[in-house]
C-alpha atoms as a PDB file:
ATOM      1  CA  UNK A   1      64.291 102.193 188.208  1.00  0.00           C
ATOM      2  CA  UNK A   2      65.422  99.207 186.644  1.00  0.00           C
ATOM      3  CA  UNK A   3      68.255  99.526 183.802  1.00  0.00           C
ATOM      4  CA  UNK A   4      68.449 101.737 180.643  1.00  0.00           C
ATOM      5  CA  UNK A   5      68.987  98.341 178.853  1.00  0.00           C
ATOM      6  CA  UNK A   6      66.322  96.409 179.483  1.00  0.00           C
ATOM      7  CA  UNK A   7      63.259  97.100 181.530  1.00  0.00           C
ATOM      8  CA  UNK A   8      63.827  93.535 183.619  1.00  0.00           C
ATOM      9  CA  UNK A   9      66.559  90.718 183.095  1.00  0.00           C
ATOM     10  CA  UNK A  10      65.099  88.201 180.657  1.00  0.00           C
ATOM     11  CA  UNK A  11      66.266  84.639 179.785  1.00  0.00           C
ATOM     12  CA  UNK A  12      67.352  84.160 176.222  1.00  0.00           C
ATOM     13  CA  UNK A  13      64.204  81.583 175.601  1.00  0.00           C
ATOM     14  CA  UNK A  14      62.235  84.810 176.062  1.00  0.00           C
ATOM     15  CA  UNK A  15      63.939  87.355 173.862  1.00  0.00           C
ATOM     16  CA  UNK A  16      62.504  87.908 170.377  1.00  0.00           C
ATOM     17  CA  UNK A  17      64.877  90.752 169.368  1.00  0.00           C
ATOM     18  CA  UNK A  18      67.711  92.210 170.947  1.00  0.00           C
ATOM     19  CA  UNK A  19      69.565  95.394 170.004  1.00  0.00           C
ATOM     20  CA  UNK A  20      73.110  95.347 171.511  1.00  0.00           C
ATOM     21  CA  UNK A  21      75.091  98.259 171.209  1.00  0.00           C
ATOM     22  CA  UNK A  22      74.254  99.555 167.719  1.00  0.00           C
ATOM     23  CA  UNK A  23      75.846 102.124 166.547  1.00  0.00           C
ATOM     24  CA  UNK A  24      73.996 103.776 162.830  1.00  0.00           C
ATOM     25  CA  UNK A  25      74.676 106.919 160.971  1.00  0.00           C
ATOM     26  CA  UNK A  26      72.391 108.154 158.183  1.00  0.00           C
ATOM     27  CA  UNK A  27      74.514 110.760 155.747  1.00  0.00           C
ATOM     28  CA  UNK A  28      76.792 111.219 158.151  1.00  0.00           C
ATOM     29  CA  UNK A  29      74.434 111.961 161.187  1.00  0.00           C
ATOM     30  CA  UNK A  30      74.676 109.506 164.291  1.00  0.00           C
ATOM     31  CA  UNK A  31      71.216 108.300 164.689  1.00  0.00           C
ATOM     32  CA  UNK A  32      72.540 105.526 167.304  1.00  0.00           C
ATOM     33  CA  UNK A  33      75.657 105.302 169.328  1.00  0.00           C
ATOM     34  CA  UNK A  34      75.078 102.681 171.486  1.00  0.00           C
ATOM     35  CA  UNK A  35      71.945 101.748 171.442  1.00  0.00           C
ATOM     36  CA  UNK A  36      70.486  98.372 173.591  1.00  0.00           C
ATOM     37  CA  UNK A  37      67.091  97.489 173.442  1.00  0.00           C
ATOM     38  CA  UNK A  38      65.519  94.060 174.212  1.00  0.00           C
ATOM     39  CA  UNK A  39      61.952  92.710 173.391  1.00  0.00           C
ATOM     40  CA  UNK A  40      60.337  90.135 175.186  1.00  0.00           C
ATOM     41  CA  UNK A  41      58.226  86.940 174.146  1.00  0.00           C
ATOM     42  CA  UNK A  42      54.204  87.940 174.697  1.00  0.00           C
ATOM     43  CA  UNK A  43      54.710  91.065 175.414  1.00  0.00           C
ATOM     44  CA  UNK A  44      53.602  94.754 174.228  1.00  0.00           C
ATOM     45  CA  UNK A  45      57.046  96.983 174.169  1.00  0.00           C
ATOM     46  CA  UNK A  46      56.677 100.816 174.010  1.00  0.00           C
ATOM     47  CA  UNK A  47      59.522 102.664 172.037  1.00  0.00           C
ATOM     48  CA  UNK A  48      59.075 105.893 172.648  1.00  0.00           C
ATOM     49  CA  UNK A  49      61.038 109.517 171.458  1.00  0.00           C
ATOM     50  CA  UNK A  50      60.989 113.223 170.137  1.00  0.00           C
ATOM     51  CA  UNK A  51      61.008 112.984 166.389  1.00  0.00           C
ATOM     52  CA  UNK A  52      63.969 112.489 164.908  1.00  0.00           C
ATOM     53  CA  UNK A  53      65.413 110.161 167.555  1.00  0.00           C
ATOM     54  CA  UNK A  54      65.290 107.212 165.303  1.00  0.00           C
ATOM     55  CA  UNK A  55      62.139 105.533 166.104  1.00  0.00           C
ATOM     56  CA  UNK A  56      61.303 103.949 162.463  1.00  0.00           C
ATOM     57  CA  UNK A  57      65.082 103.747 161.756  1.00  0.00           C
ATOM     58  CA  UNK A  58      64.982 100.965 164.696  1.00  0.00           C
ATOM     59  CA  UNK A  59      61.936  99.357 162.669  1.00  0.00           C
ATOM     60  CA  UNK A  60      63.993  99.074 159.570  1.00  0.00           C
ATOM     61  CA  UNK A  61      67.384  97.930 161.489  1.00  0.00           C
ATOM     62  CA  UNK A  62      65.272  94.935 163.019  1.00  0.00           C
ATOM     63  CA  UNK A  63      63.179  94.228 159.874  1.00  0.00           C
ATOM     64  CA  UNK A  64      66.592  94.202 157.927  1.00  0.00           C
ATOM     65  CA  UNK A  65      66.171  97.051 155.438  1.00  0.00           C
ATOM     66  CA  UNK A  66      68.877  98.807 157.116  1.00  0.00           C
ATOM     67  CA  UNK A  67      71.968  97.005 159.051  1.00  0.00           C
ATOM     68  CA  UNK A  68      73.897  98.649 161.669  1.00  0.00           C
ATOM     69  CA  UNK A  69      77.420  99.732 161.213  1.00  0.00           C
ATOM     70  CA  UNK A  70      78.438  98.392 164.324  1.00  0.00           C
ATOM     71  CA  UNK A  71      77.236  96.157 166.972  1.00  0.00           C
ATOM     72  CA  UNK A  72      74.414  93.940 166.655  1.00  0.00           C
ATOM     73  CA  UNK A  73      70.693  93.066 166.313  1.00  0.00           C
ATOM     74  CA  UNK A  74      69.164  89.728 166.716  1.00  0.00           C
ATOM     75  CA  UNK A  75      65.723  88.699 165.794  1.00  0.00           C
ATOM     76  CA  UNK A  76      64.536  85.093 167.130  1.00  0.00           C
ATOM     77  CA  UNK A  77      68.135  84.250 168.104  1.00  0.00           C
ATOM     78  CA  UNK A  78      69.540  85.227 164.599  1.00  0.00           C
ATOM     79  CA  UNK A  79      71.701  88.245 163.953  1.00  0.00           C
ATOM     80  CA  UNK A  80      70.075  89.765 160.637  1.00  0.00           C
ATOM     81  CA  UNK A  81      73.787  91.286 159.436  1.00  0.00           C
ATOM     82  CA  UNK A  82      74.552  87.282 158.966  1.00  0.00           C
ATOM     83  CA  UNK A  83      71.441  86.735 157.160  1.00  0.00           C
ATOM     84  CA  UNK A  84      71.358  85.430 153.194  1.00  0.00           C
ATOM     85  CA  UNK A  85      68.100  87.342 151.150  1.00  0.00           C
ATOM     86  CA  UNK A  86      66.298  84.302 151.567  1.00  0.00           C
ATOM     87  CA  UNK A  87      66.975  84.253 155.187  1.00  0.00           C
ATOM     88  CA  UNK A  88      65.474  87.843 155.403  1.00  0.00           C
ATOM     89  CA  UNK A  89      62.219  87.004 153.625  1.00  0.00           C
ATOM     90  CA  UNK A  90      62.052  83.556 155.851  1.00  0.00           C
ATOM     91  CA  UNK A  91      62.267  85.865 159.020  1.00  0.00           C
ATOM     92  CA  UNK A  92      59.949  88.611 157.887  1.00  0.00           C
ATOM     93  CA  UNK A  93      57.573  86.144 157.141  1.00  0.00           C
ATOM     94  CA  UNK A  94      57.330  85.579 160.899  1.00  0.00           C
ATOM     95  CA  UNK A  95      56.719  89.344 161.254  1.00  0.00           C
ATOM     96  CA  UNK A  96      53.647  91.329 160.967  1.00  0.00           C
ATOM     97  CA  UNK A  97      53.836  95.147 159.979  1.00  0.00           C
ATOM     98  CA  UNK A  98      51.145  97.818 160.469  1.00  0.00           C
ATOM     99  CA  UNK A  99      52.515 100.601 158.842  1.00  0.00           C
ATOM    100  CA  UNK A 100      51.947 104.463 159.573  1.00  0.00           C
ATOM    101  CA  UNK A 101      49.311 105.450 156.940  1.00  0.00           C
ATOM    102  CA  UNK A 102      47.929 101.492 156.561  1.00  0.00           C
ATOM    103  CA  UNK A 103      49.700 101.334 153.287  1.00  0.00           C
ATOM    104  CA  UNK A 104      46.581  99.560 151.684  1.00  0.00           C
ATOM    105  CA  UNK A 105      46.436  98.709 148.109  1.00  0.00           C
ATOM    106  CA  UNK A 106      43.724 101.006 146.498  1.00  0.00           C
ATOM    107  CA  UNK A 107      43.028  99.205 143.762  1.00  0.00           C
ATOM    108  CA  UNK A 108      42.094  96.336 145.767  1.00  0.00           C
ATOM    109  CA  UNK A 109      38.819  95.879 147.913  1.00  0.00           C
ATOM    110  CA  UNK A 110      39.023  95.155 151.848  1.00  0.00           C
ATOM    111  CA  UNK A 111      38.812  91.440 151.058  1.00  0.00           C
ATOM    112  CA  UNK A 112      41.857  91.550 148.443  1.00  0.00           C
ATOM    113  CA  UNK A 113      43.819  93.438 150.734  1.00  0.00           C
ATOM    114  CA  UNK A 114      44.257  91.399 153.715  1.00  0.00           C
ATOM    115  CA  UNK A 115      44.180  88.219 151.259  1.00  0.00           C
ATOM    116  CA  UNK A 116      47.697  89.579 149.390  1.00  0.00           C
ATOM    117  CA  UNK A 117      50.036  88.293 152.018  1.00  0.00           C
ATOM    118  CA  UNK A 118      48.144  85.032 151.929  1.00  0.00           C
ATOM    119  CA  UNK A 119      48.109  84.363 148.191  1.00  0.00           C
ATOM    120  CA  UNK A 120      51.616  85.776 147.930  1.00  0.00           C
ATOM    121  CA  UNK A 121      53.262  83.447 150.807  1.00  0.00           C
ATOM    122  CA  UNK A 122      50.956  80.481 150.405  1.00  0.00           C
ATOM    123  CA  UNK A 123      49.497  77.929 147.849  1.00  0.00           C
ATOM    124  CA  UNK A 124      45.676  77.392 149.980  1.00  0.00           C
ATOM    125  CA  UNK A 125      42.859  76.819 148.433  1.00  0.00           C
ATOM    126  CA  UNK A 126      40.422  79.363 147.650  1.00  0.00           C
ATOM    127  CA  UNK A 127      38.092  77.835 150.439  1.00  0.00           C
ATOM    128  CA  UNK A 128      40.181  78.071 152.970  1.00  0.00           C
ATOM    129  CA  UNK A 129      41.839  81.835 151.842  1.00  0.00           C
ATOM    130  CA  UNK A 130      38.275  82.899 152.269  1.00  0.00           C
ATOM    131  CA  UNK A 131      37.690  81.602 155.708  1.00  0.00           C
ATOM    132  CA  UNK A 132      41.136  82.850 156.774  1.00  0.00           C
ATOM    133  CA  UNK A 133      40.748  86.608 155.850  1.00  0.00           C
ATOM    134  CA  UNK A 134      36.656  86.347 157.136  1.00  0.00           C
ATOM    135  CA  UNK A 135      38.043  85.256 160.757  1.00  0.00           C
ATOM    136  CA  UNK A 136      40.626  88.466 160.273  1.00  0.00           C
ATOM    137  CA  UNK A 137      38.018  90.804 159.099  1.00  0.00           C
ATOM    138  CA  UNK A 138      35.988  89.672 162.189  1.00  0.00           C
ATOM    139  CA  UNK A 139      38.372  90.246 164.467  1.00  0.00           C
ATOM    140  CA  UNK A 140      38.850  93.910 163.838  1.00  0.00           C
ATOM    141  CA  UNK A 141      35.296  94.599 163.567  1.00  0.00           C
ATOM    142  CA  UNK A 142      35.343  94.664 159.617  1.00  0.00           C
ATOM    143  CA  UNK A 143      34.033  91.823 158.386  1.00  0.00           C
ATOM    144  CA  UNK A 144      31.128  93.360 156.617  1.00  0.00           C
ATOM    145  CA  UNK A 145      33.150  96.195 154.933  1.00  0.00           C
ATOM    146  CA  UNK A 146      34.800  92.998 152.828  1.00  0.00           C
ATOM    147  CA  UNK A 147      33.493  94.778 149.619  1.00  0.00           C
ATOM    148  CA  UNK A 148      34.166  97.796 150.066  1.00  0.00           C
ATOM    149  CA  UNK A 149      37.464 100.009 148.686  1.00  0.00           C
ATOM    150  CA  UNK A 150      40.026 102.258 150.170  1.00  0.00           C
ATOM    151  CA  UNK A 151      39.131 105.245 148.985  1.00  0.00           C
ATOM    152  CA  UNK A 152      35.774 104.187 151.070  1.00  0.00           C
ATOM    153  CA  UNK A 153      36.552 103.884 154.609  1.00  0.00           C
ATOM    154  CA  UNK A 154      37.407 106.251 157.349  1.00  0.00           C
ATOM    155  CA  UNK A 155      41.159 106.594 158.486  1.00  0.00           C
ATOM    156  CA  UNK A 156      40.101 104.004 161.661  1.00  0.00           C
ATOM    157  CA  UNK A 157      38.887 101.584 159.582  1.00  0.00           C
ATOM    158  CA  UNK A 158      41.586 101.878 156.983  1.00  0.00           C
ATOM    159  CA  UNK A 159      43.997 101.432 159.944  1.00  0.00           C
ATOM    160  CA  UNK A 160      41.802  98.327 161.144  1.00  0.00           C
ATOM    161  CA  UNK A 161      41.702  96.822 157.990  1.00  0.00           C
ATOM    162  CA  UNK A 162      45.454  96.779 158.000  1.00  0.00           C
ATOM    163  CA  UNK A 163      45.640  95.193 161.229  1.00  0.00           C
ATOM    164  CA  UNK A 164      44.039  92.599 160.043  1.00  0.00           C
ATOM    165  CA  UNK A 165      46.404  92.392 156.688  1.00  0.00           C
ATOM    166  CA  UNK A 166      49.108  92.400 159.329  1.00  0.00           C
ATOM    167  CA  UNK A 167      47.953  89.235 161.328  1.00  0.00           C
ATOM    168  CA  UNK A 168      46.526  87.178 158.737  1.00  0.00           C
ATOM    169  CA  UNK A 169      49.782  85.260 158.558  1.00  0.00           C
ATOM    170  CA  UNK A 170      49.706  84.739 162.088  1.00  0.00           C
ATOM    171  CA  UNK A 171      52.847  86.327 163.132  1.00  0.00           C
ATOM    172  CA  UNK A 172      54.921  85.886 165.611  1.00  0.00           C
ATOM    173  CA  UNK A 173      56.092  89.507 166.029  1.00  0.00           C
ATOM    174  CA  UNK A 174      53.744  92.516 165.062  1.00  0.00           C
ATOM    175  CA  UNK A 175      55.571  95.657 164.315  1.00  0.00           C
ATOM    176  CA  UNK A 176      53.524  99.201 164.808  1.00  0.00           C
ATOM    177  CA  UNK A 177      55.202 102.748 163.377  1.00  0.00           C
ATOM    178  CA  UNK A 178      53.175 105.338 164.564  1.00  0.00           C
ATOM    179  CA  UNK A 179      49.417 103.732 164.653  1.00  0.00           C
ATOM    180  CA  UNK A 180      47.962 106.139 166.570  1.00  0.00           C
ATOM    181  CA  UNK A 181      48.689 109.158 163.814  1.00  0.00           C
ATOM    182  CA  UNK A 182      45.324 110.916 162.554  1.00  0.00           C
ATOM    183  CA  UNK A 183      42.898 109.187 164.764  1.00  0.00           C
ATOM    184  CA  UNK A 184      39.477 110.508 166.016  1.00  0.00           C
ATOM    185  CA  UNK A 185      39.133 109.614 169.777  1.00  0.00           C
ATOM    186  CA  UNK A 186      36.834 106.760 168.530  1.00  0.00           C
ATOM    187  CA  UNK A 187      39.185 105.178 166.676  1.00  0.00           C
ATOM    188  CA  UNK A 188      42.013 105.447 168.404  1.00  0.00           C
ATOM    189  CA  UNK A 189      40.624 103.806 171.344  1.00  0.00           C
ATOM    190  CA  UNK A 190      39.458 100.934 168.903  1.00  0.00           C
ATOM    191  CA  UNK A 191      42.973 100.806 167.406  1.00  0.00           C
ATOM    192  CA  UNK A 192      44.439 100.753 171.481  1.00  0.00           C
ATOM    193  CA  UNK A 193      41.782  97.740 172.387  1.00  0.00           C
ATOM    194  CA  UNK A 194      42.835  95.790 169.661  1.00  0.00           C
ATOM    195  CA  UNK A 195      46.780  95.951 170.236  1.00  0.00           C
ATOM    196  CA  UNK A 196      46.096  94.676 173.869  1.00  0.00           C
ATOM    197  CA  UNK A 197      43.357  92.077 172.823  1.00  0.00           C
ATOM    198  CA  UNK A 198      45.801  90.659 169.713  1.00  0.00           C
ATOM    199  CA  UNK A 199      48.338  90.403 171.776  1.00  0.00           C
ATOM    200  CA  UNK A 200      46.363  88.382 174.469  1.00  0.00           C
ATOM    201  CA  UNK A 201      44.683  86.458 172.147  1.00  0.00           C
ATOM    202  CA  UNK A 202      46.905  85.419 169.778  1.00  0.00           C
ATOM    203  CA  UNK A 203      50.093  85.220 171.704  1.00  0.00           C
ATOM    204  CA  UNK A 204      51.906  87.857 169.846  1.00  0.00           C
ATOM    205  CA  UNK A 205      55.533  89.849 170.426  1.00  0.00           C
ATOM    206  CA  UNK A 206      53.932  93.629 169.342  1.00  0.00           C
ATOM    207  CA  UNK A 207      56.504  96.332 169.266  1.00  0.00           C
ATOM    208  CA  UNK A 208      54.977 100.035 169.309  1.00  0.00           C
ATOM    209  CA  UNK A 209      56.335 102.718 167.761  1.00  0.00           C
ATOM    210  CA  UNK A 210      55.058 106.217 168.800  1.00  0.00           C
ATOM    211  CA  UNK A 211      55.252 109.303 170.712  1.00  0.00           C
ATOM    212  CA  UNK A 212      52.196 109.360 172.279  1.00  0.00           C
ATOM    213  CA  UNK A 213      52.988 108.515 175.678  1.00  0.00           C
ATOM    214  CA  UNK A 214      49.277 108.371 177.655  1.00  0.00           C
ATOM    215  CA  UNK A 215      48.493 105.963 174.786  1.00  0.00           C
ATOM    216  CA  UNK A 216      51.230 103.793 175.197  1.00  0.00           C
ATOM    217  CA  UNK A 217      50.758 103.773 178.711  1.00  0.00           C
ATOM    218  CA  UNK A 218      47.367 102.434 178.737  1.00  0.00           C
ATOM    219  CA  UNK A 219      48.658  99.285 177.052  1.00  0.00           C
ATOM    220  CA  UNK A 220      52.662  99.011 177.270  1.00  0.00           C
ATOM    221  CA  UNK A 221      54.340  96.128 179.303  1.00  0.00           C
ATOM    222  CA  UNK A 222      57.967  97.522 178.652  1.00  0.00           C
ATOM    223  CA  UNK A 223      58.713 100.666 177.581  1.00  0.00           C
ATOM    224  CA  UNK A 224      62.208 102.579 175.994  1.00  0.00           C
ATOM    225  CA  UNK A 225      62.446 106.159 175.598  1.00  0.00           C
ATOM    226  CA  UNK A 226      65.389 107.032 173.350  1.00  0.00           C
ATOM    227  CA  UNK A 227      67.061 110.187 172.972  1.00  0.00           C
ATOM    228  CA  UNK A 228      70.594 111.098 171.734  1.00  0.00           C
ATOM    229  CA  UNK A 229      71.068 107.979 170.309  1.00  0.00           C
ATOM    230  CA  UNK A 230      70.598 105.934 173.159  1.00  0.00           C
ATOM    231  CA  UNK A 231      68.158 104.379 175.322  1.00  0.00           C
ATOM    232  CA  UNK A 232      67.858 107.405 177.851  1.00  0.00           C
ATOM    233  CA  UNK A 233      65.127 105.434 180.219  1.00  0.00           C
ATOM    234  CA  UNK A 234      63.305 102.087 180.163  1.00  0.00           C
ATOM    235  CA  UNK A 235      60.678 100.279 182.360  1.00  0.00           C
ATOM    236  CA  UNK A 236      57.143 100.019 183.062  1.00  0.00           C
ATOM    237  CA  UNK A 237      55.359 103.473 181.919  1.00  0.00           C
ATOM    238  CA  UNK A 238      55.105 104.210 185.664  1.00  0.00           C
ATOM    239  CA  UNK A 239      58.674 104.034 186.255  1.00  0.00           C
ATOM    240  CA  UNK A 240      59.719 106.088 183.105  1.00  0.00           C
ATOM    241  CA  UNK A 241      56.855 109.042 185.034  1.00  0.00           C
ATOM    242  CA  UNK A 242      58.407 108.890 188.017  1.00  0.00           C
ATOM    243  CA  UNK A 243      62.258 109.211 186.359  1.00  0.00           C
ATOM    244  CA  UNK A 244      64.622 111.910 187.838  1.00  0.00           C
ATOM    245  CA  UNK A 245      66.029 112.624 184.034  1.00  0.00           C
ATOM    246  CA  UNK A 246      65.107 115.978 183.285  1.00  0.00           C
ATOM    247  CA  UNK A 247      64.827 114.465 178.973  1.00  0.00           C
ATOM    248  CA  UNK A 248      62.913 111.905 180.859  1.00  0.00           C
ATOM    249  CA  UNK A 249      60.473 114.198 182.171  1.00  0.00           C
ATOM    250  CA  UNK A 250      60.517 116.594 179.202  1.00  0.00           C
ATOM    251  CA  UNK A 251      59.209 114.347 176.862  1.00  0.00           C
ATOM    252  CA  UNK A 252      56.822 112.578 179.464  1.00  0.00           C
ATOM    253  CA  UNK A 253      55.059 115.756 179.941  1.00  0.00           C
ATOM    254  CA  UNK A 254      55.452 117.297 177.039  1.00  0.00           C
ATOM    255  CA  UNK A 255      56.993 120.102 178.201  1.00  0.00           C
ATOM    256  CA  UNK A 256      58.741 122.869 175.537  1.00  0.00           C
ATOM    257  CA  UNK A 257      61.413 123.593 178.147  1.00  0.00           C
ATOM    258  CA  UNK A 258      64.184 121.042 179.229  1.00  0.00           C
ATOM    259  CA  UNK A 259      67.025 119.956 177.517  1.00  0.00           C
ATOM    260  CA  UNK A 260      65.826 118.730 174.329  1.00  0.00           C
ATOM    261  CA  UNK A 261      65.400 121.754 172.225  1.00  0.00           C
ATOM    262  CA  UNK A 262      62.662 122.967 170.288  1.00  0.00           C
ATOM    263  CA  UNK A 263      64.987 124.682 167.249  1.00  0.00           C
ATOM    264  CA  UNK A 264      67.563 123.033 164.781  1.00  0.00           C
ATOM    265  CA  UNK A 265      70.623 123.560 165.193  1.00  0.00           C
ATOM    266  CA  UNK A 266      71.149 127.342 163.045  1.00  0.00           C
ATOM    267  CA  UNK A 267      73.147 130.541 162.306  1.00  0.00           C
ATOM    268  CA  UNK A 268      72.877 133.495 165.275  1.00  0.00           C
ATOM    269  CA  UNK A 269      69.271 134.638 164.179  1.00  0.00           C
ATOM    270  CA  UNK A 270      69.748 138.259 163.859  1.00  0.00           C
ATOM    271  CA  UNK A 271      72.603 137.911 161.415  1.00  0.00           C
ATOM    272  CA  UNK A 272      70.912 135.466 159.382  1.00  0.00           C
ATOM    273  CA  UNK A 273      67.832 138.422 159.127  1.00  0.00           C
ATOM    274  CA  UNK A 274      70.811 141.238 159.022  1.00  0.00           C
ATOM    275  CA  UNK A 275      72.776 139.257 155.763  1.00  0.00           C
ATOM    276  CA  UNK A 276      69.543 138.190 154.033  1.00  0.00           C
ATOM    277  CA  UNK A 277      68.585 142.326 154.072  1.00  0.00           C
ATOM    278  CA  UNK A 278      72.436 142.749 152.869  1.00  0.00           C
ATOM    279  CA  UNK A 279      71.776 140.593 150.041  1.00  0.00           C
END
């Protein structure tokens, strides 16, 4: 197996973002100590992890709504710790997001939806806002639910529909937290055919947040399985199947028993039970 760092050696015209040894507490809990992570130009990389290991905390260190407390993260050669506000909303502009429940606007139709980043960002005419968020809509399969609201469509299309709010701006990096949460086998193989056809298509970085590894298998170029703050294997999703880590294999298989443990951390049991009956 190739390095925990990065699944192969990549020249720097082909990284989009690179973690290098980030080290980020939350409250006083270590969620990172030591983290490296690199994502590659075109392609679809897997981040994968047991809840709790700091999946959408990575999301928010390389979208810059959190910054590491030590060591670095670069997004399209810039280190986002160095960044002025406008610099931030210049980058993220680049970026696409599909977030975990869609996060669509309910008091806007379909249409309105995946036109806000477009009317927000951009001074186009009407005309051409219209054809813009049509070829979207198509691509996902939704172009005739334009009219319809929210509250109206199915947790698949919902997701879709933010897909296409996601890539209306053409981005050059699409972020996914968790898109496979809630999804009807139907869907969710819509949802996976899109990621790989976007990505193809429209020459996209996607980076794909989940823990659904036989999802992430099916369309992952790179993958990164993190556990104790680190990146405990990385690779193709072949490679991280055949690992001799015995987290590794835990968490590929789903298995309760290995070394990352079911309970919190807690008081001996029985004399928790023995000073609640005292009390």
């Amino acid at each position: 197996m190739t390095s925990p760092a990065a699944p192969q050696s990549a020249a720097p015209a082909e990284v989009v973002v690179e973690v290098r040894d980030v080290h980020y507490a939350l409250g006083g809990r270590p969620i990172f100590s030591g983290l490296d992570l690199t994502v590659r130009r075109g392609r679809i990389t897997a981040v994968m992890g047991p809840s709790g290991t700091g999946k959408t905390t990575l999301l928010k260190l390389i979208t810059a709504q959190a910054l590491a407390d030590r060591g670095q993260v670069l997004v399209l050669g810039r280190d986002v710790a160095a960044l002025s506000g406008a610099a931030v909303y210049a980058m993220r502009r680049r970026m696409g997001m599909l977030f975990q429940n869609g996060a669509l606007l309910t008091d806007l139709d379909v249409f309105e939806n995946v036109a806000f980043p477009v009317r927000e960002h951009t001074d186009l005419p009407e005309s051409l806002v219209r054809r813009l968020v049509l070829t979207k809509l198509q691509a996902v399969g939704l172009r005739g639910a334009a009219g319809l609201m929210p509250a109206e469509l199915s947790g698949g299309m919902a997701r879709r529909v933010a897909l296409a709010r996601a890539i209306v701006m053409d981005p050059e990096i699409l972020i996914y937290d968790e898109p496979f949460v809630g999804l009807d086998p139907i869907s969710l193989g819509v949802i996976l055919r899109l990621i790989k056809h976007m990505n193809a298509a429209l020459g996209i970085t996607s980076v794909v947040v989940s823990h659904d590894v036989n999802e992430l298998a099916s369309i992952a170029d790179d993958s990164y399985l993190l556990s104790s703050g680190r990146v405990a294997a990385a690779g193709a999703p072949a490679q991280l199947r055949a690992s001799n880590s015995a987290a590794v294999r835990q968490f590929m298989t789903g298995s309760a028993e290995g070394p990352v443990p079911f309970h919190y951390p807690a008081p001996d049991y029985t004399t928790q039970l023995l000073a609640a009956d005292e009390s």
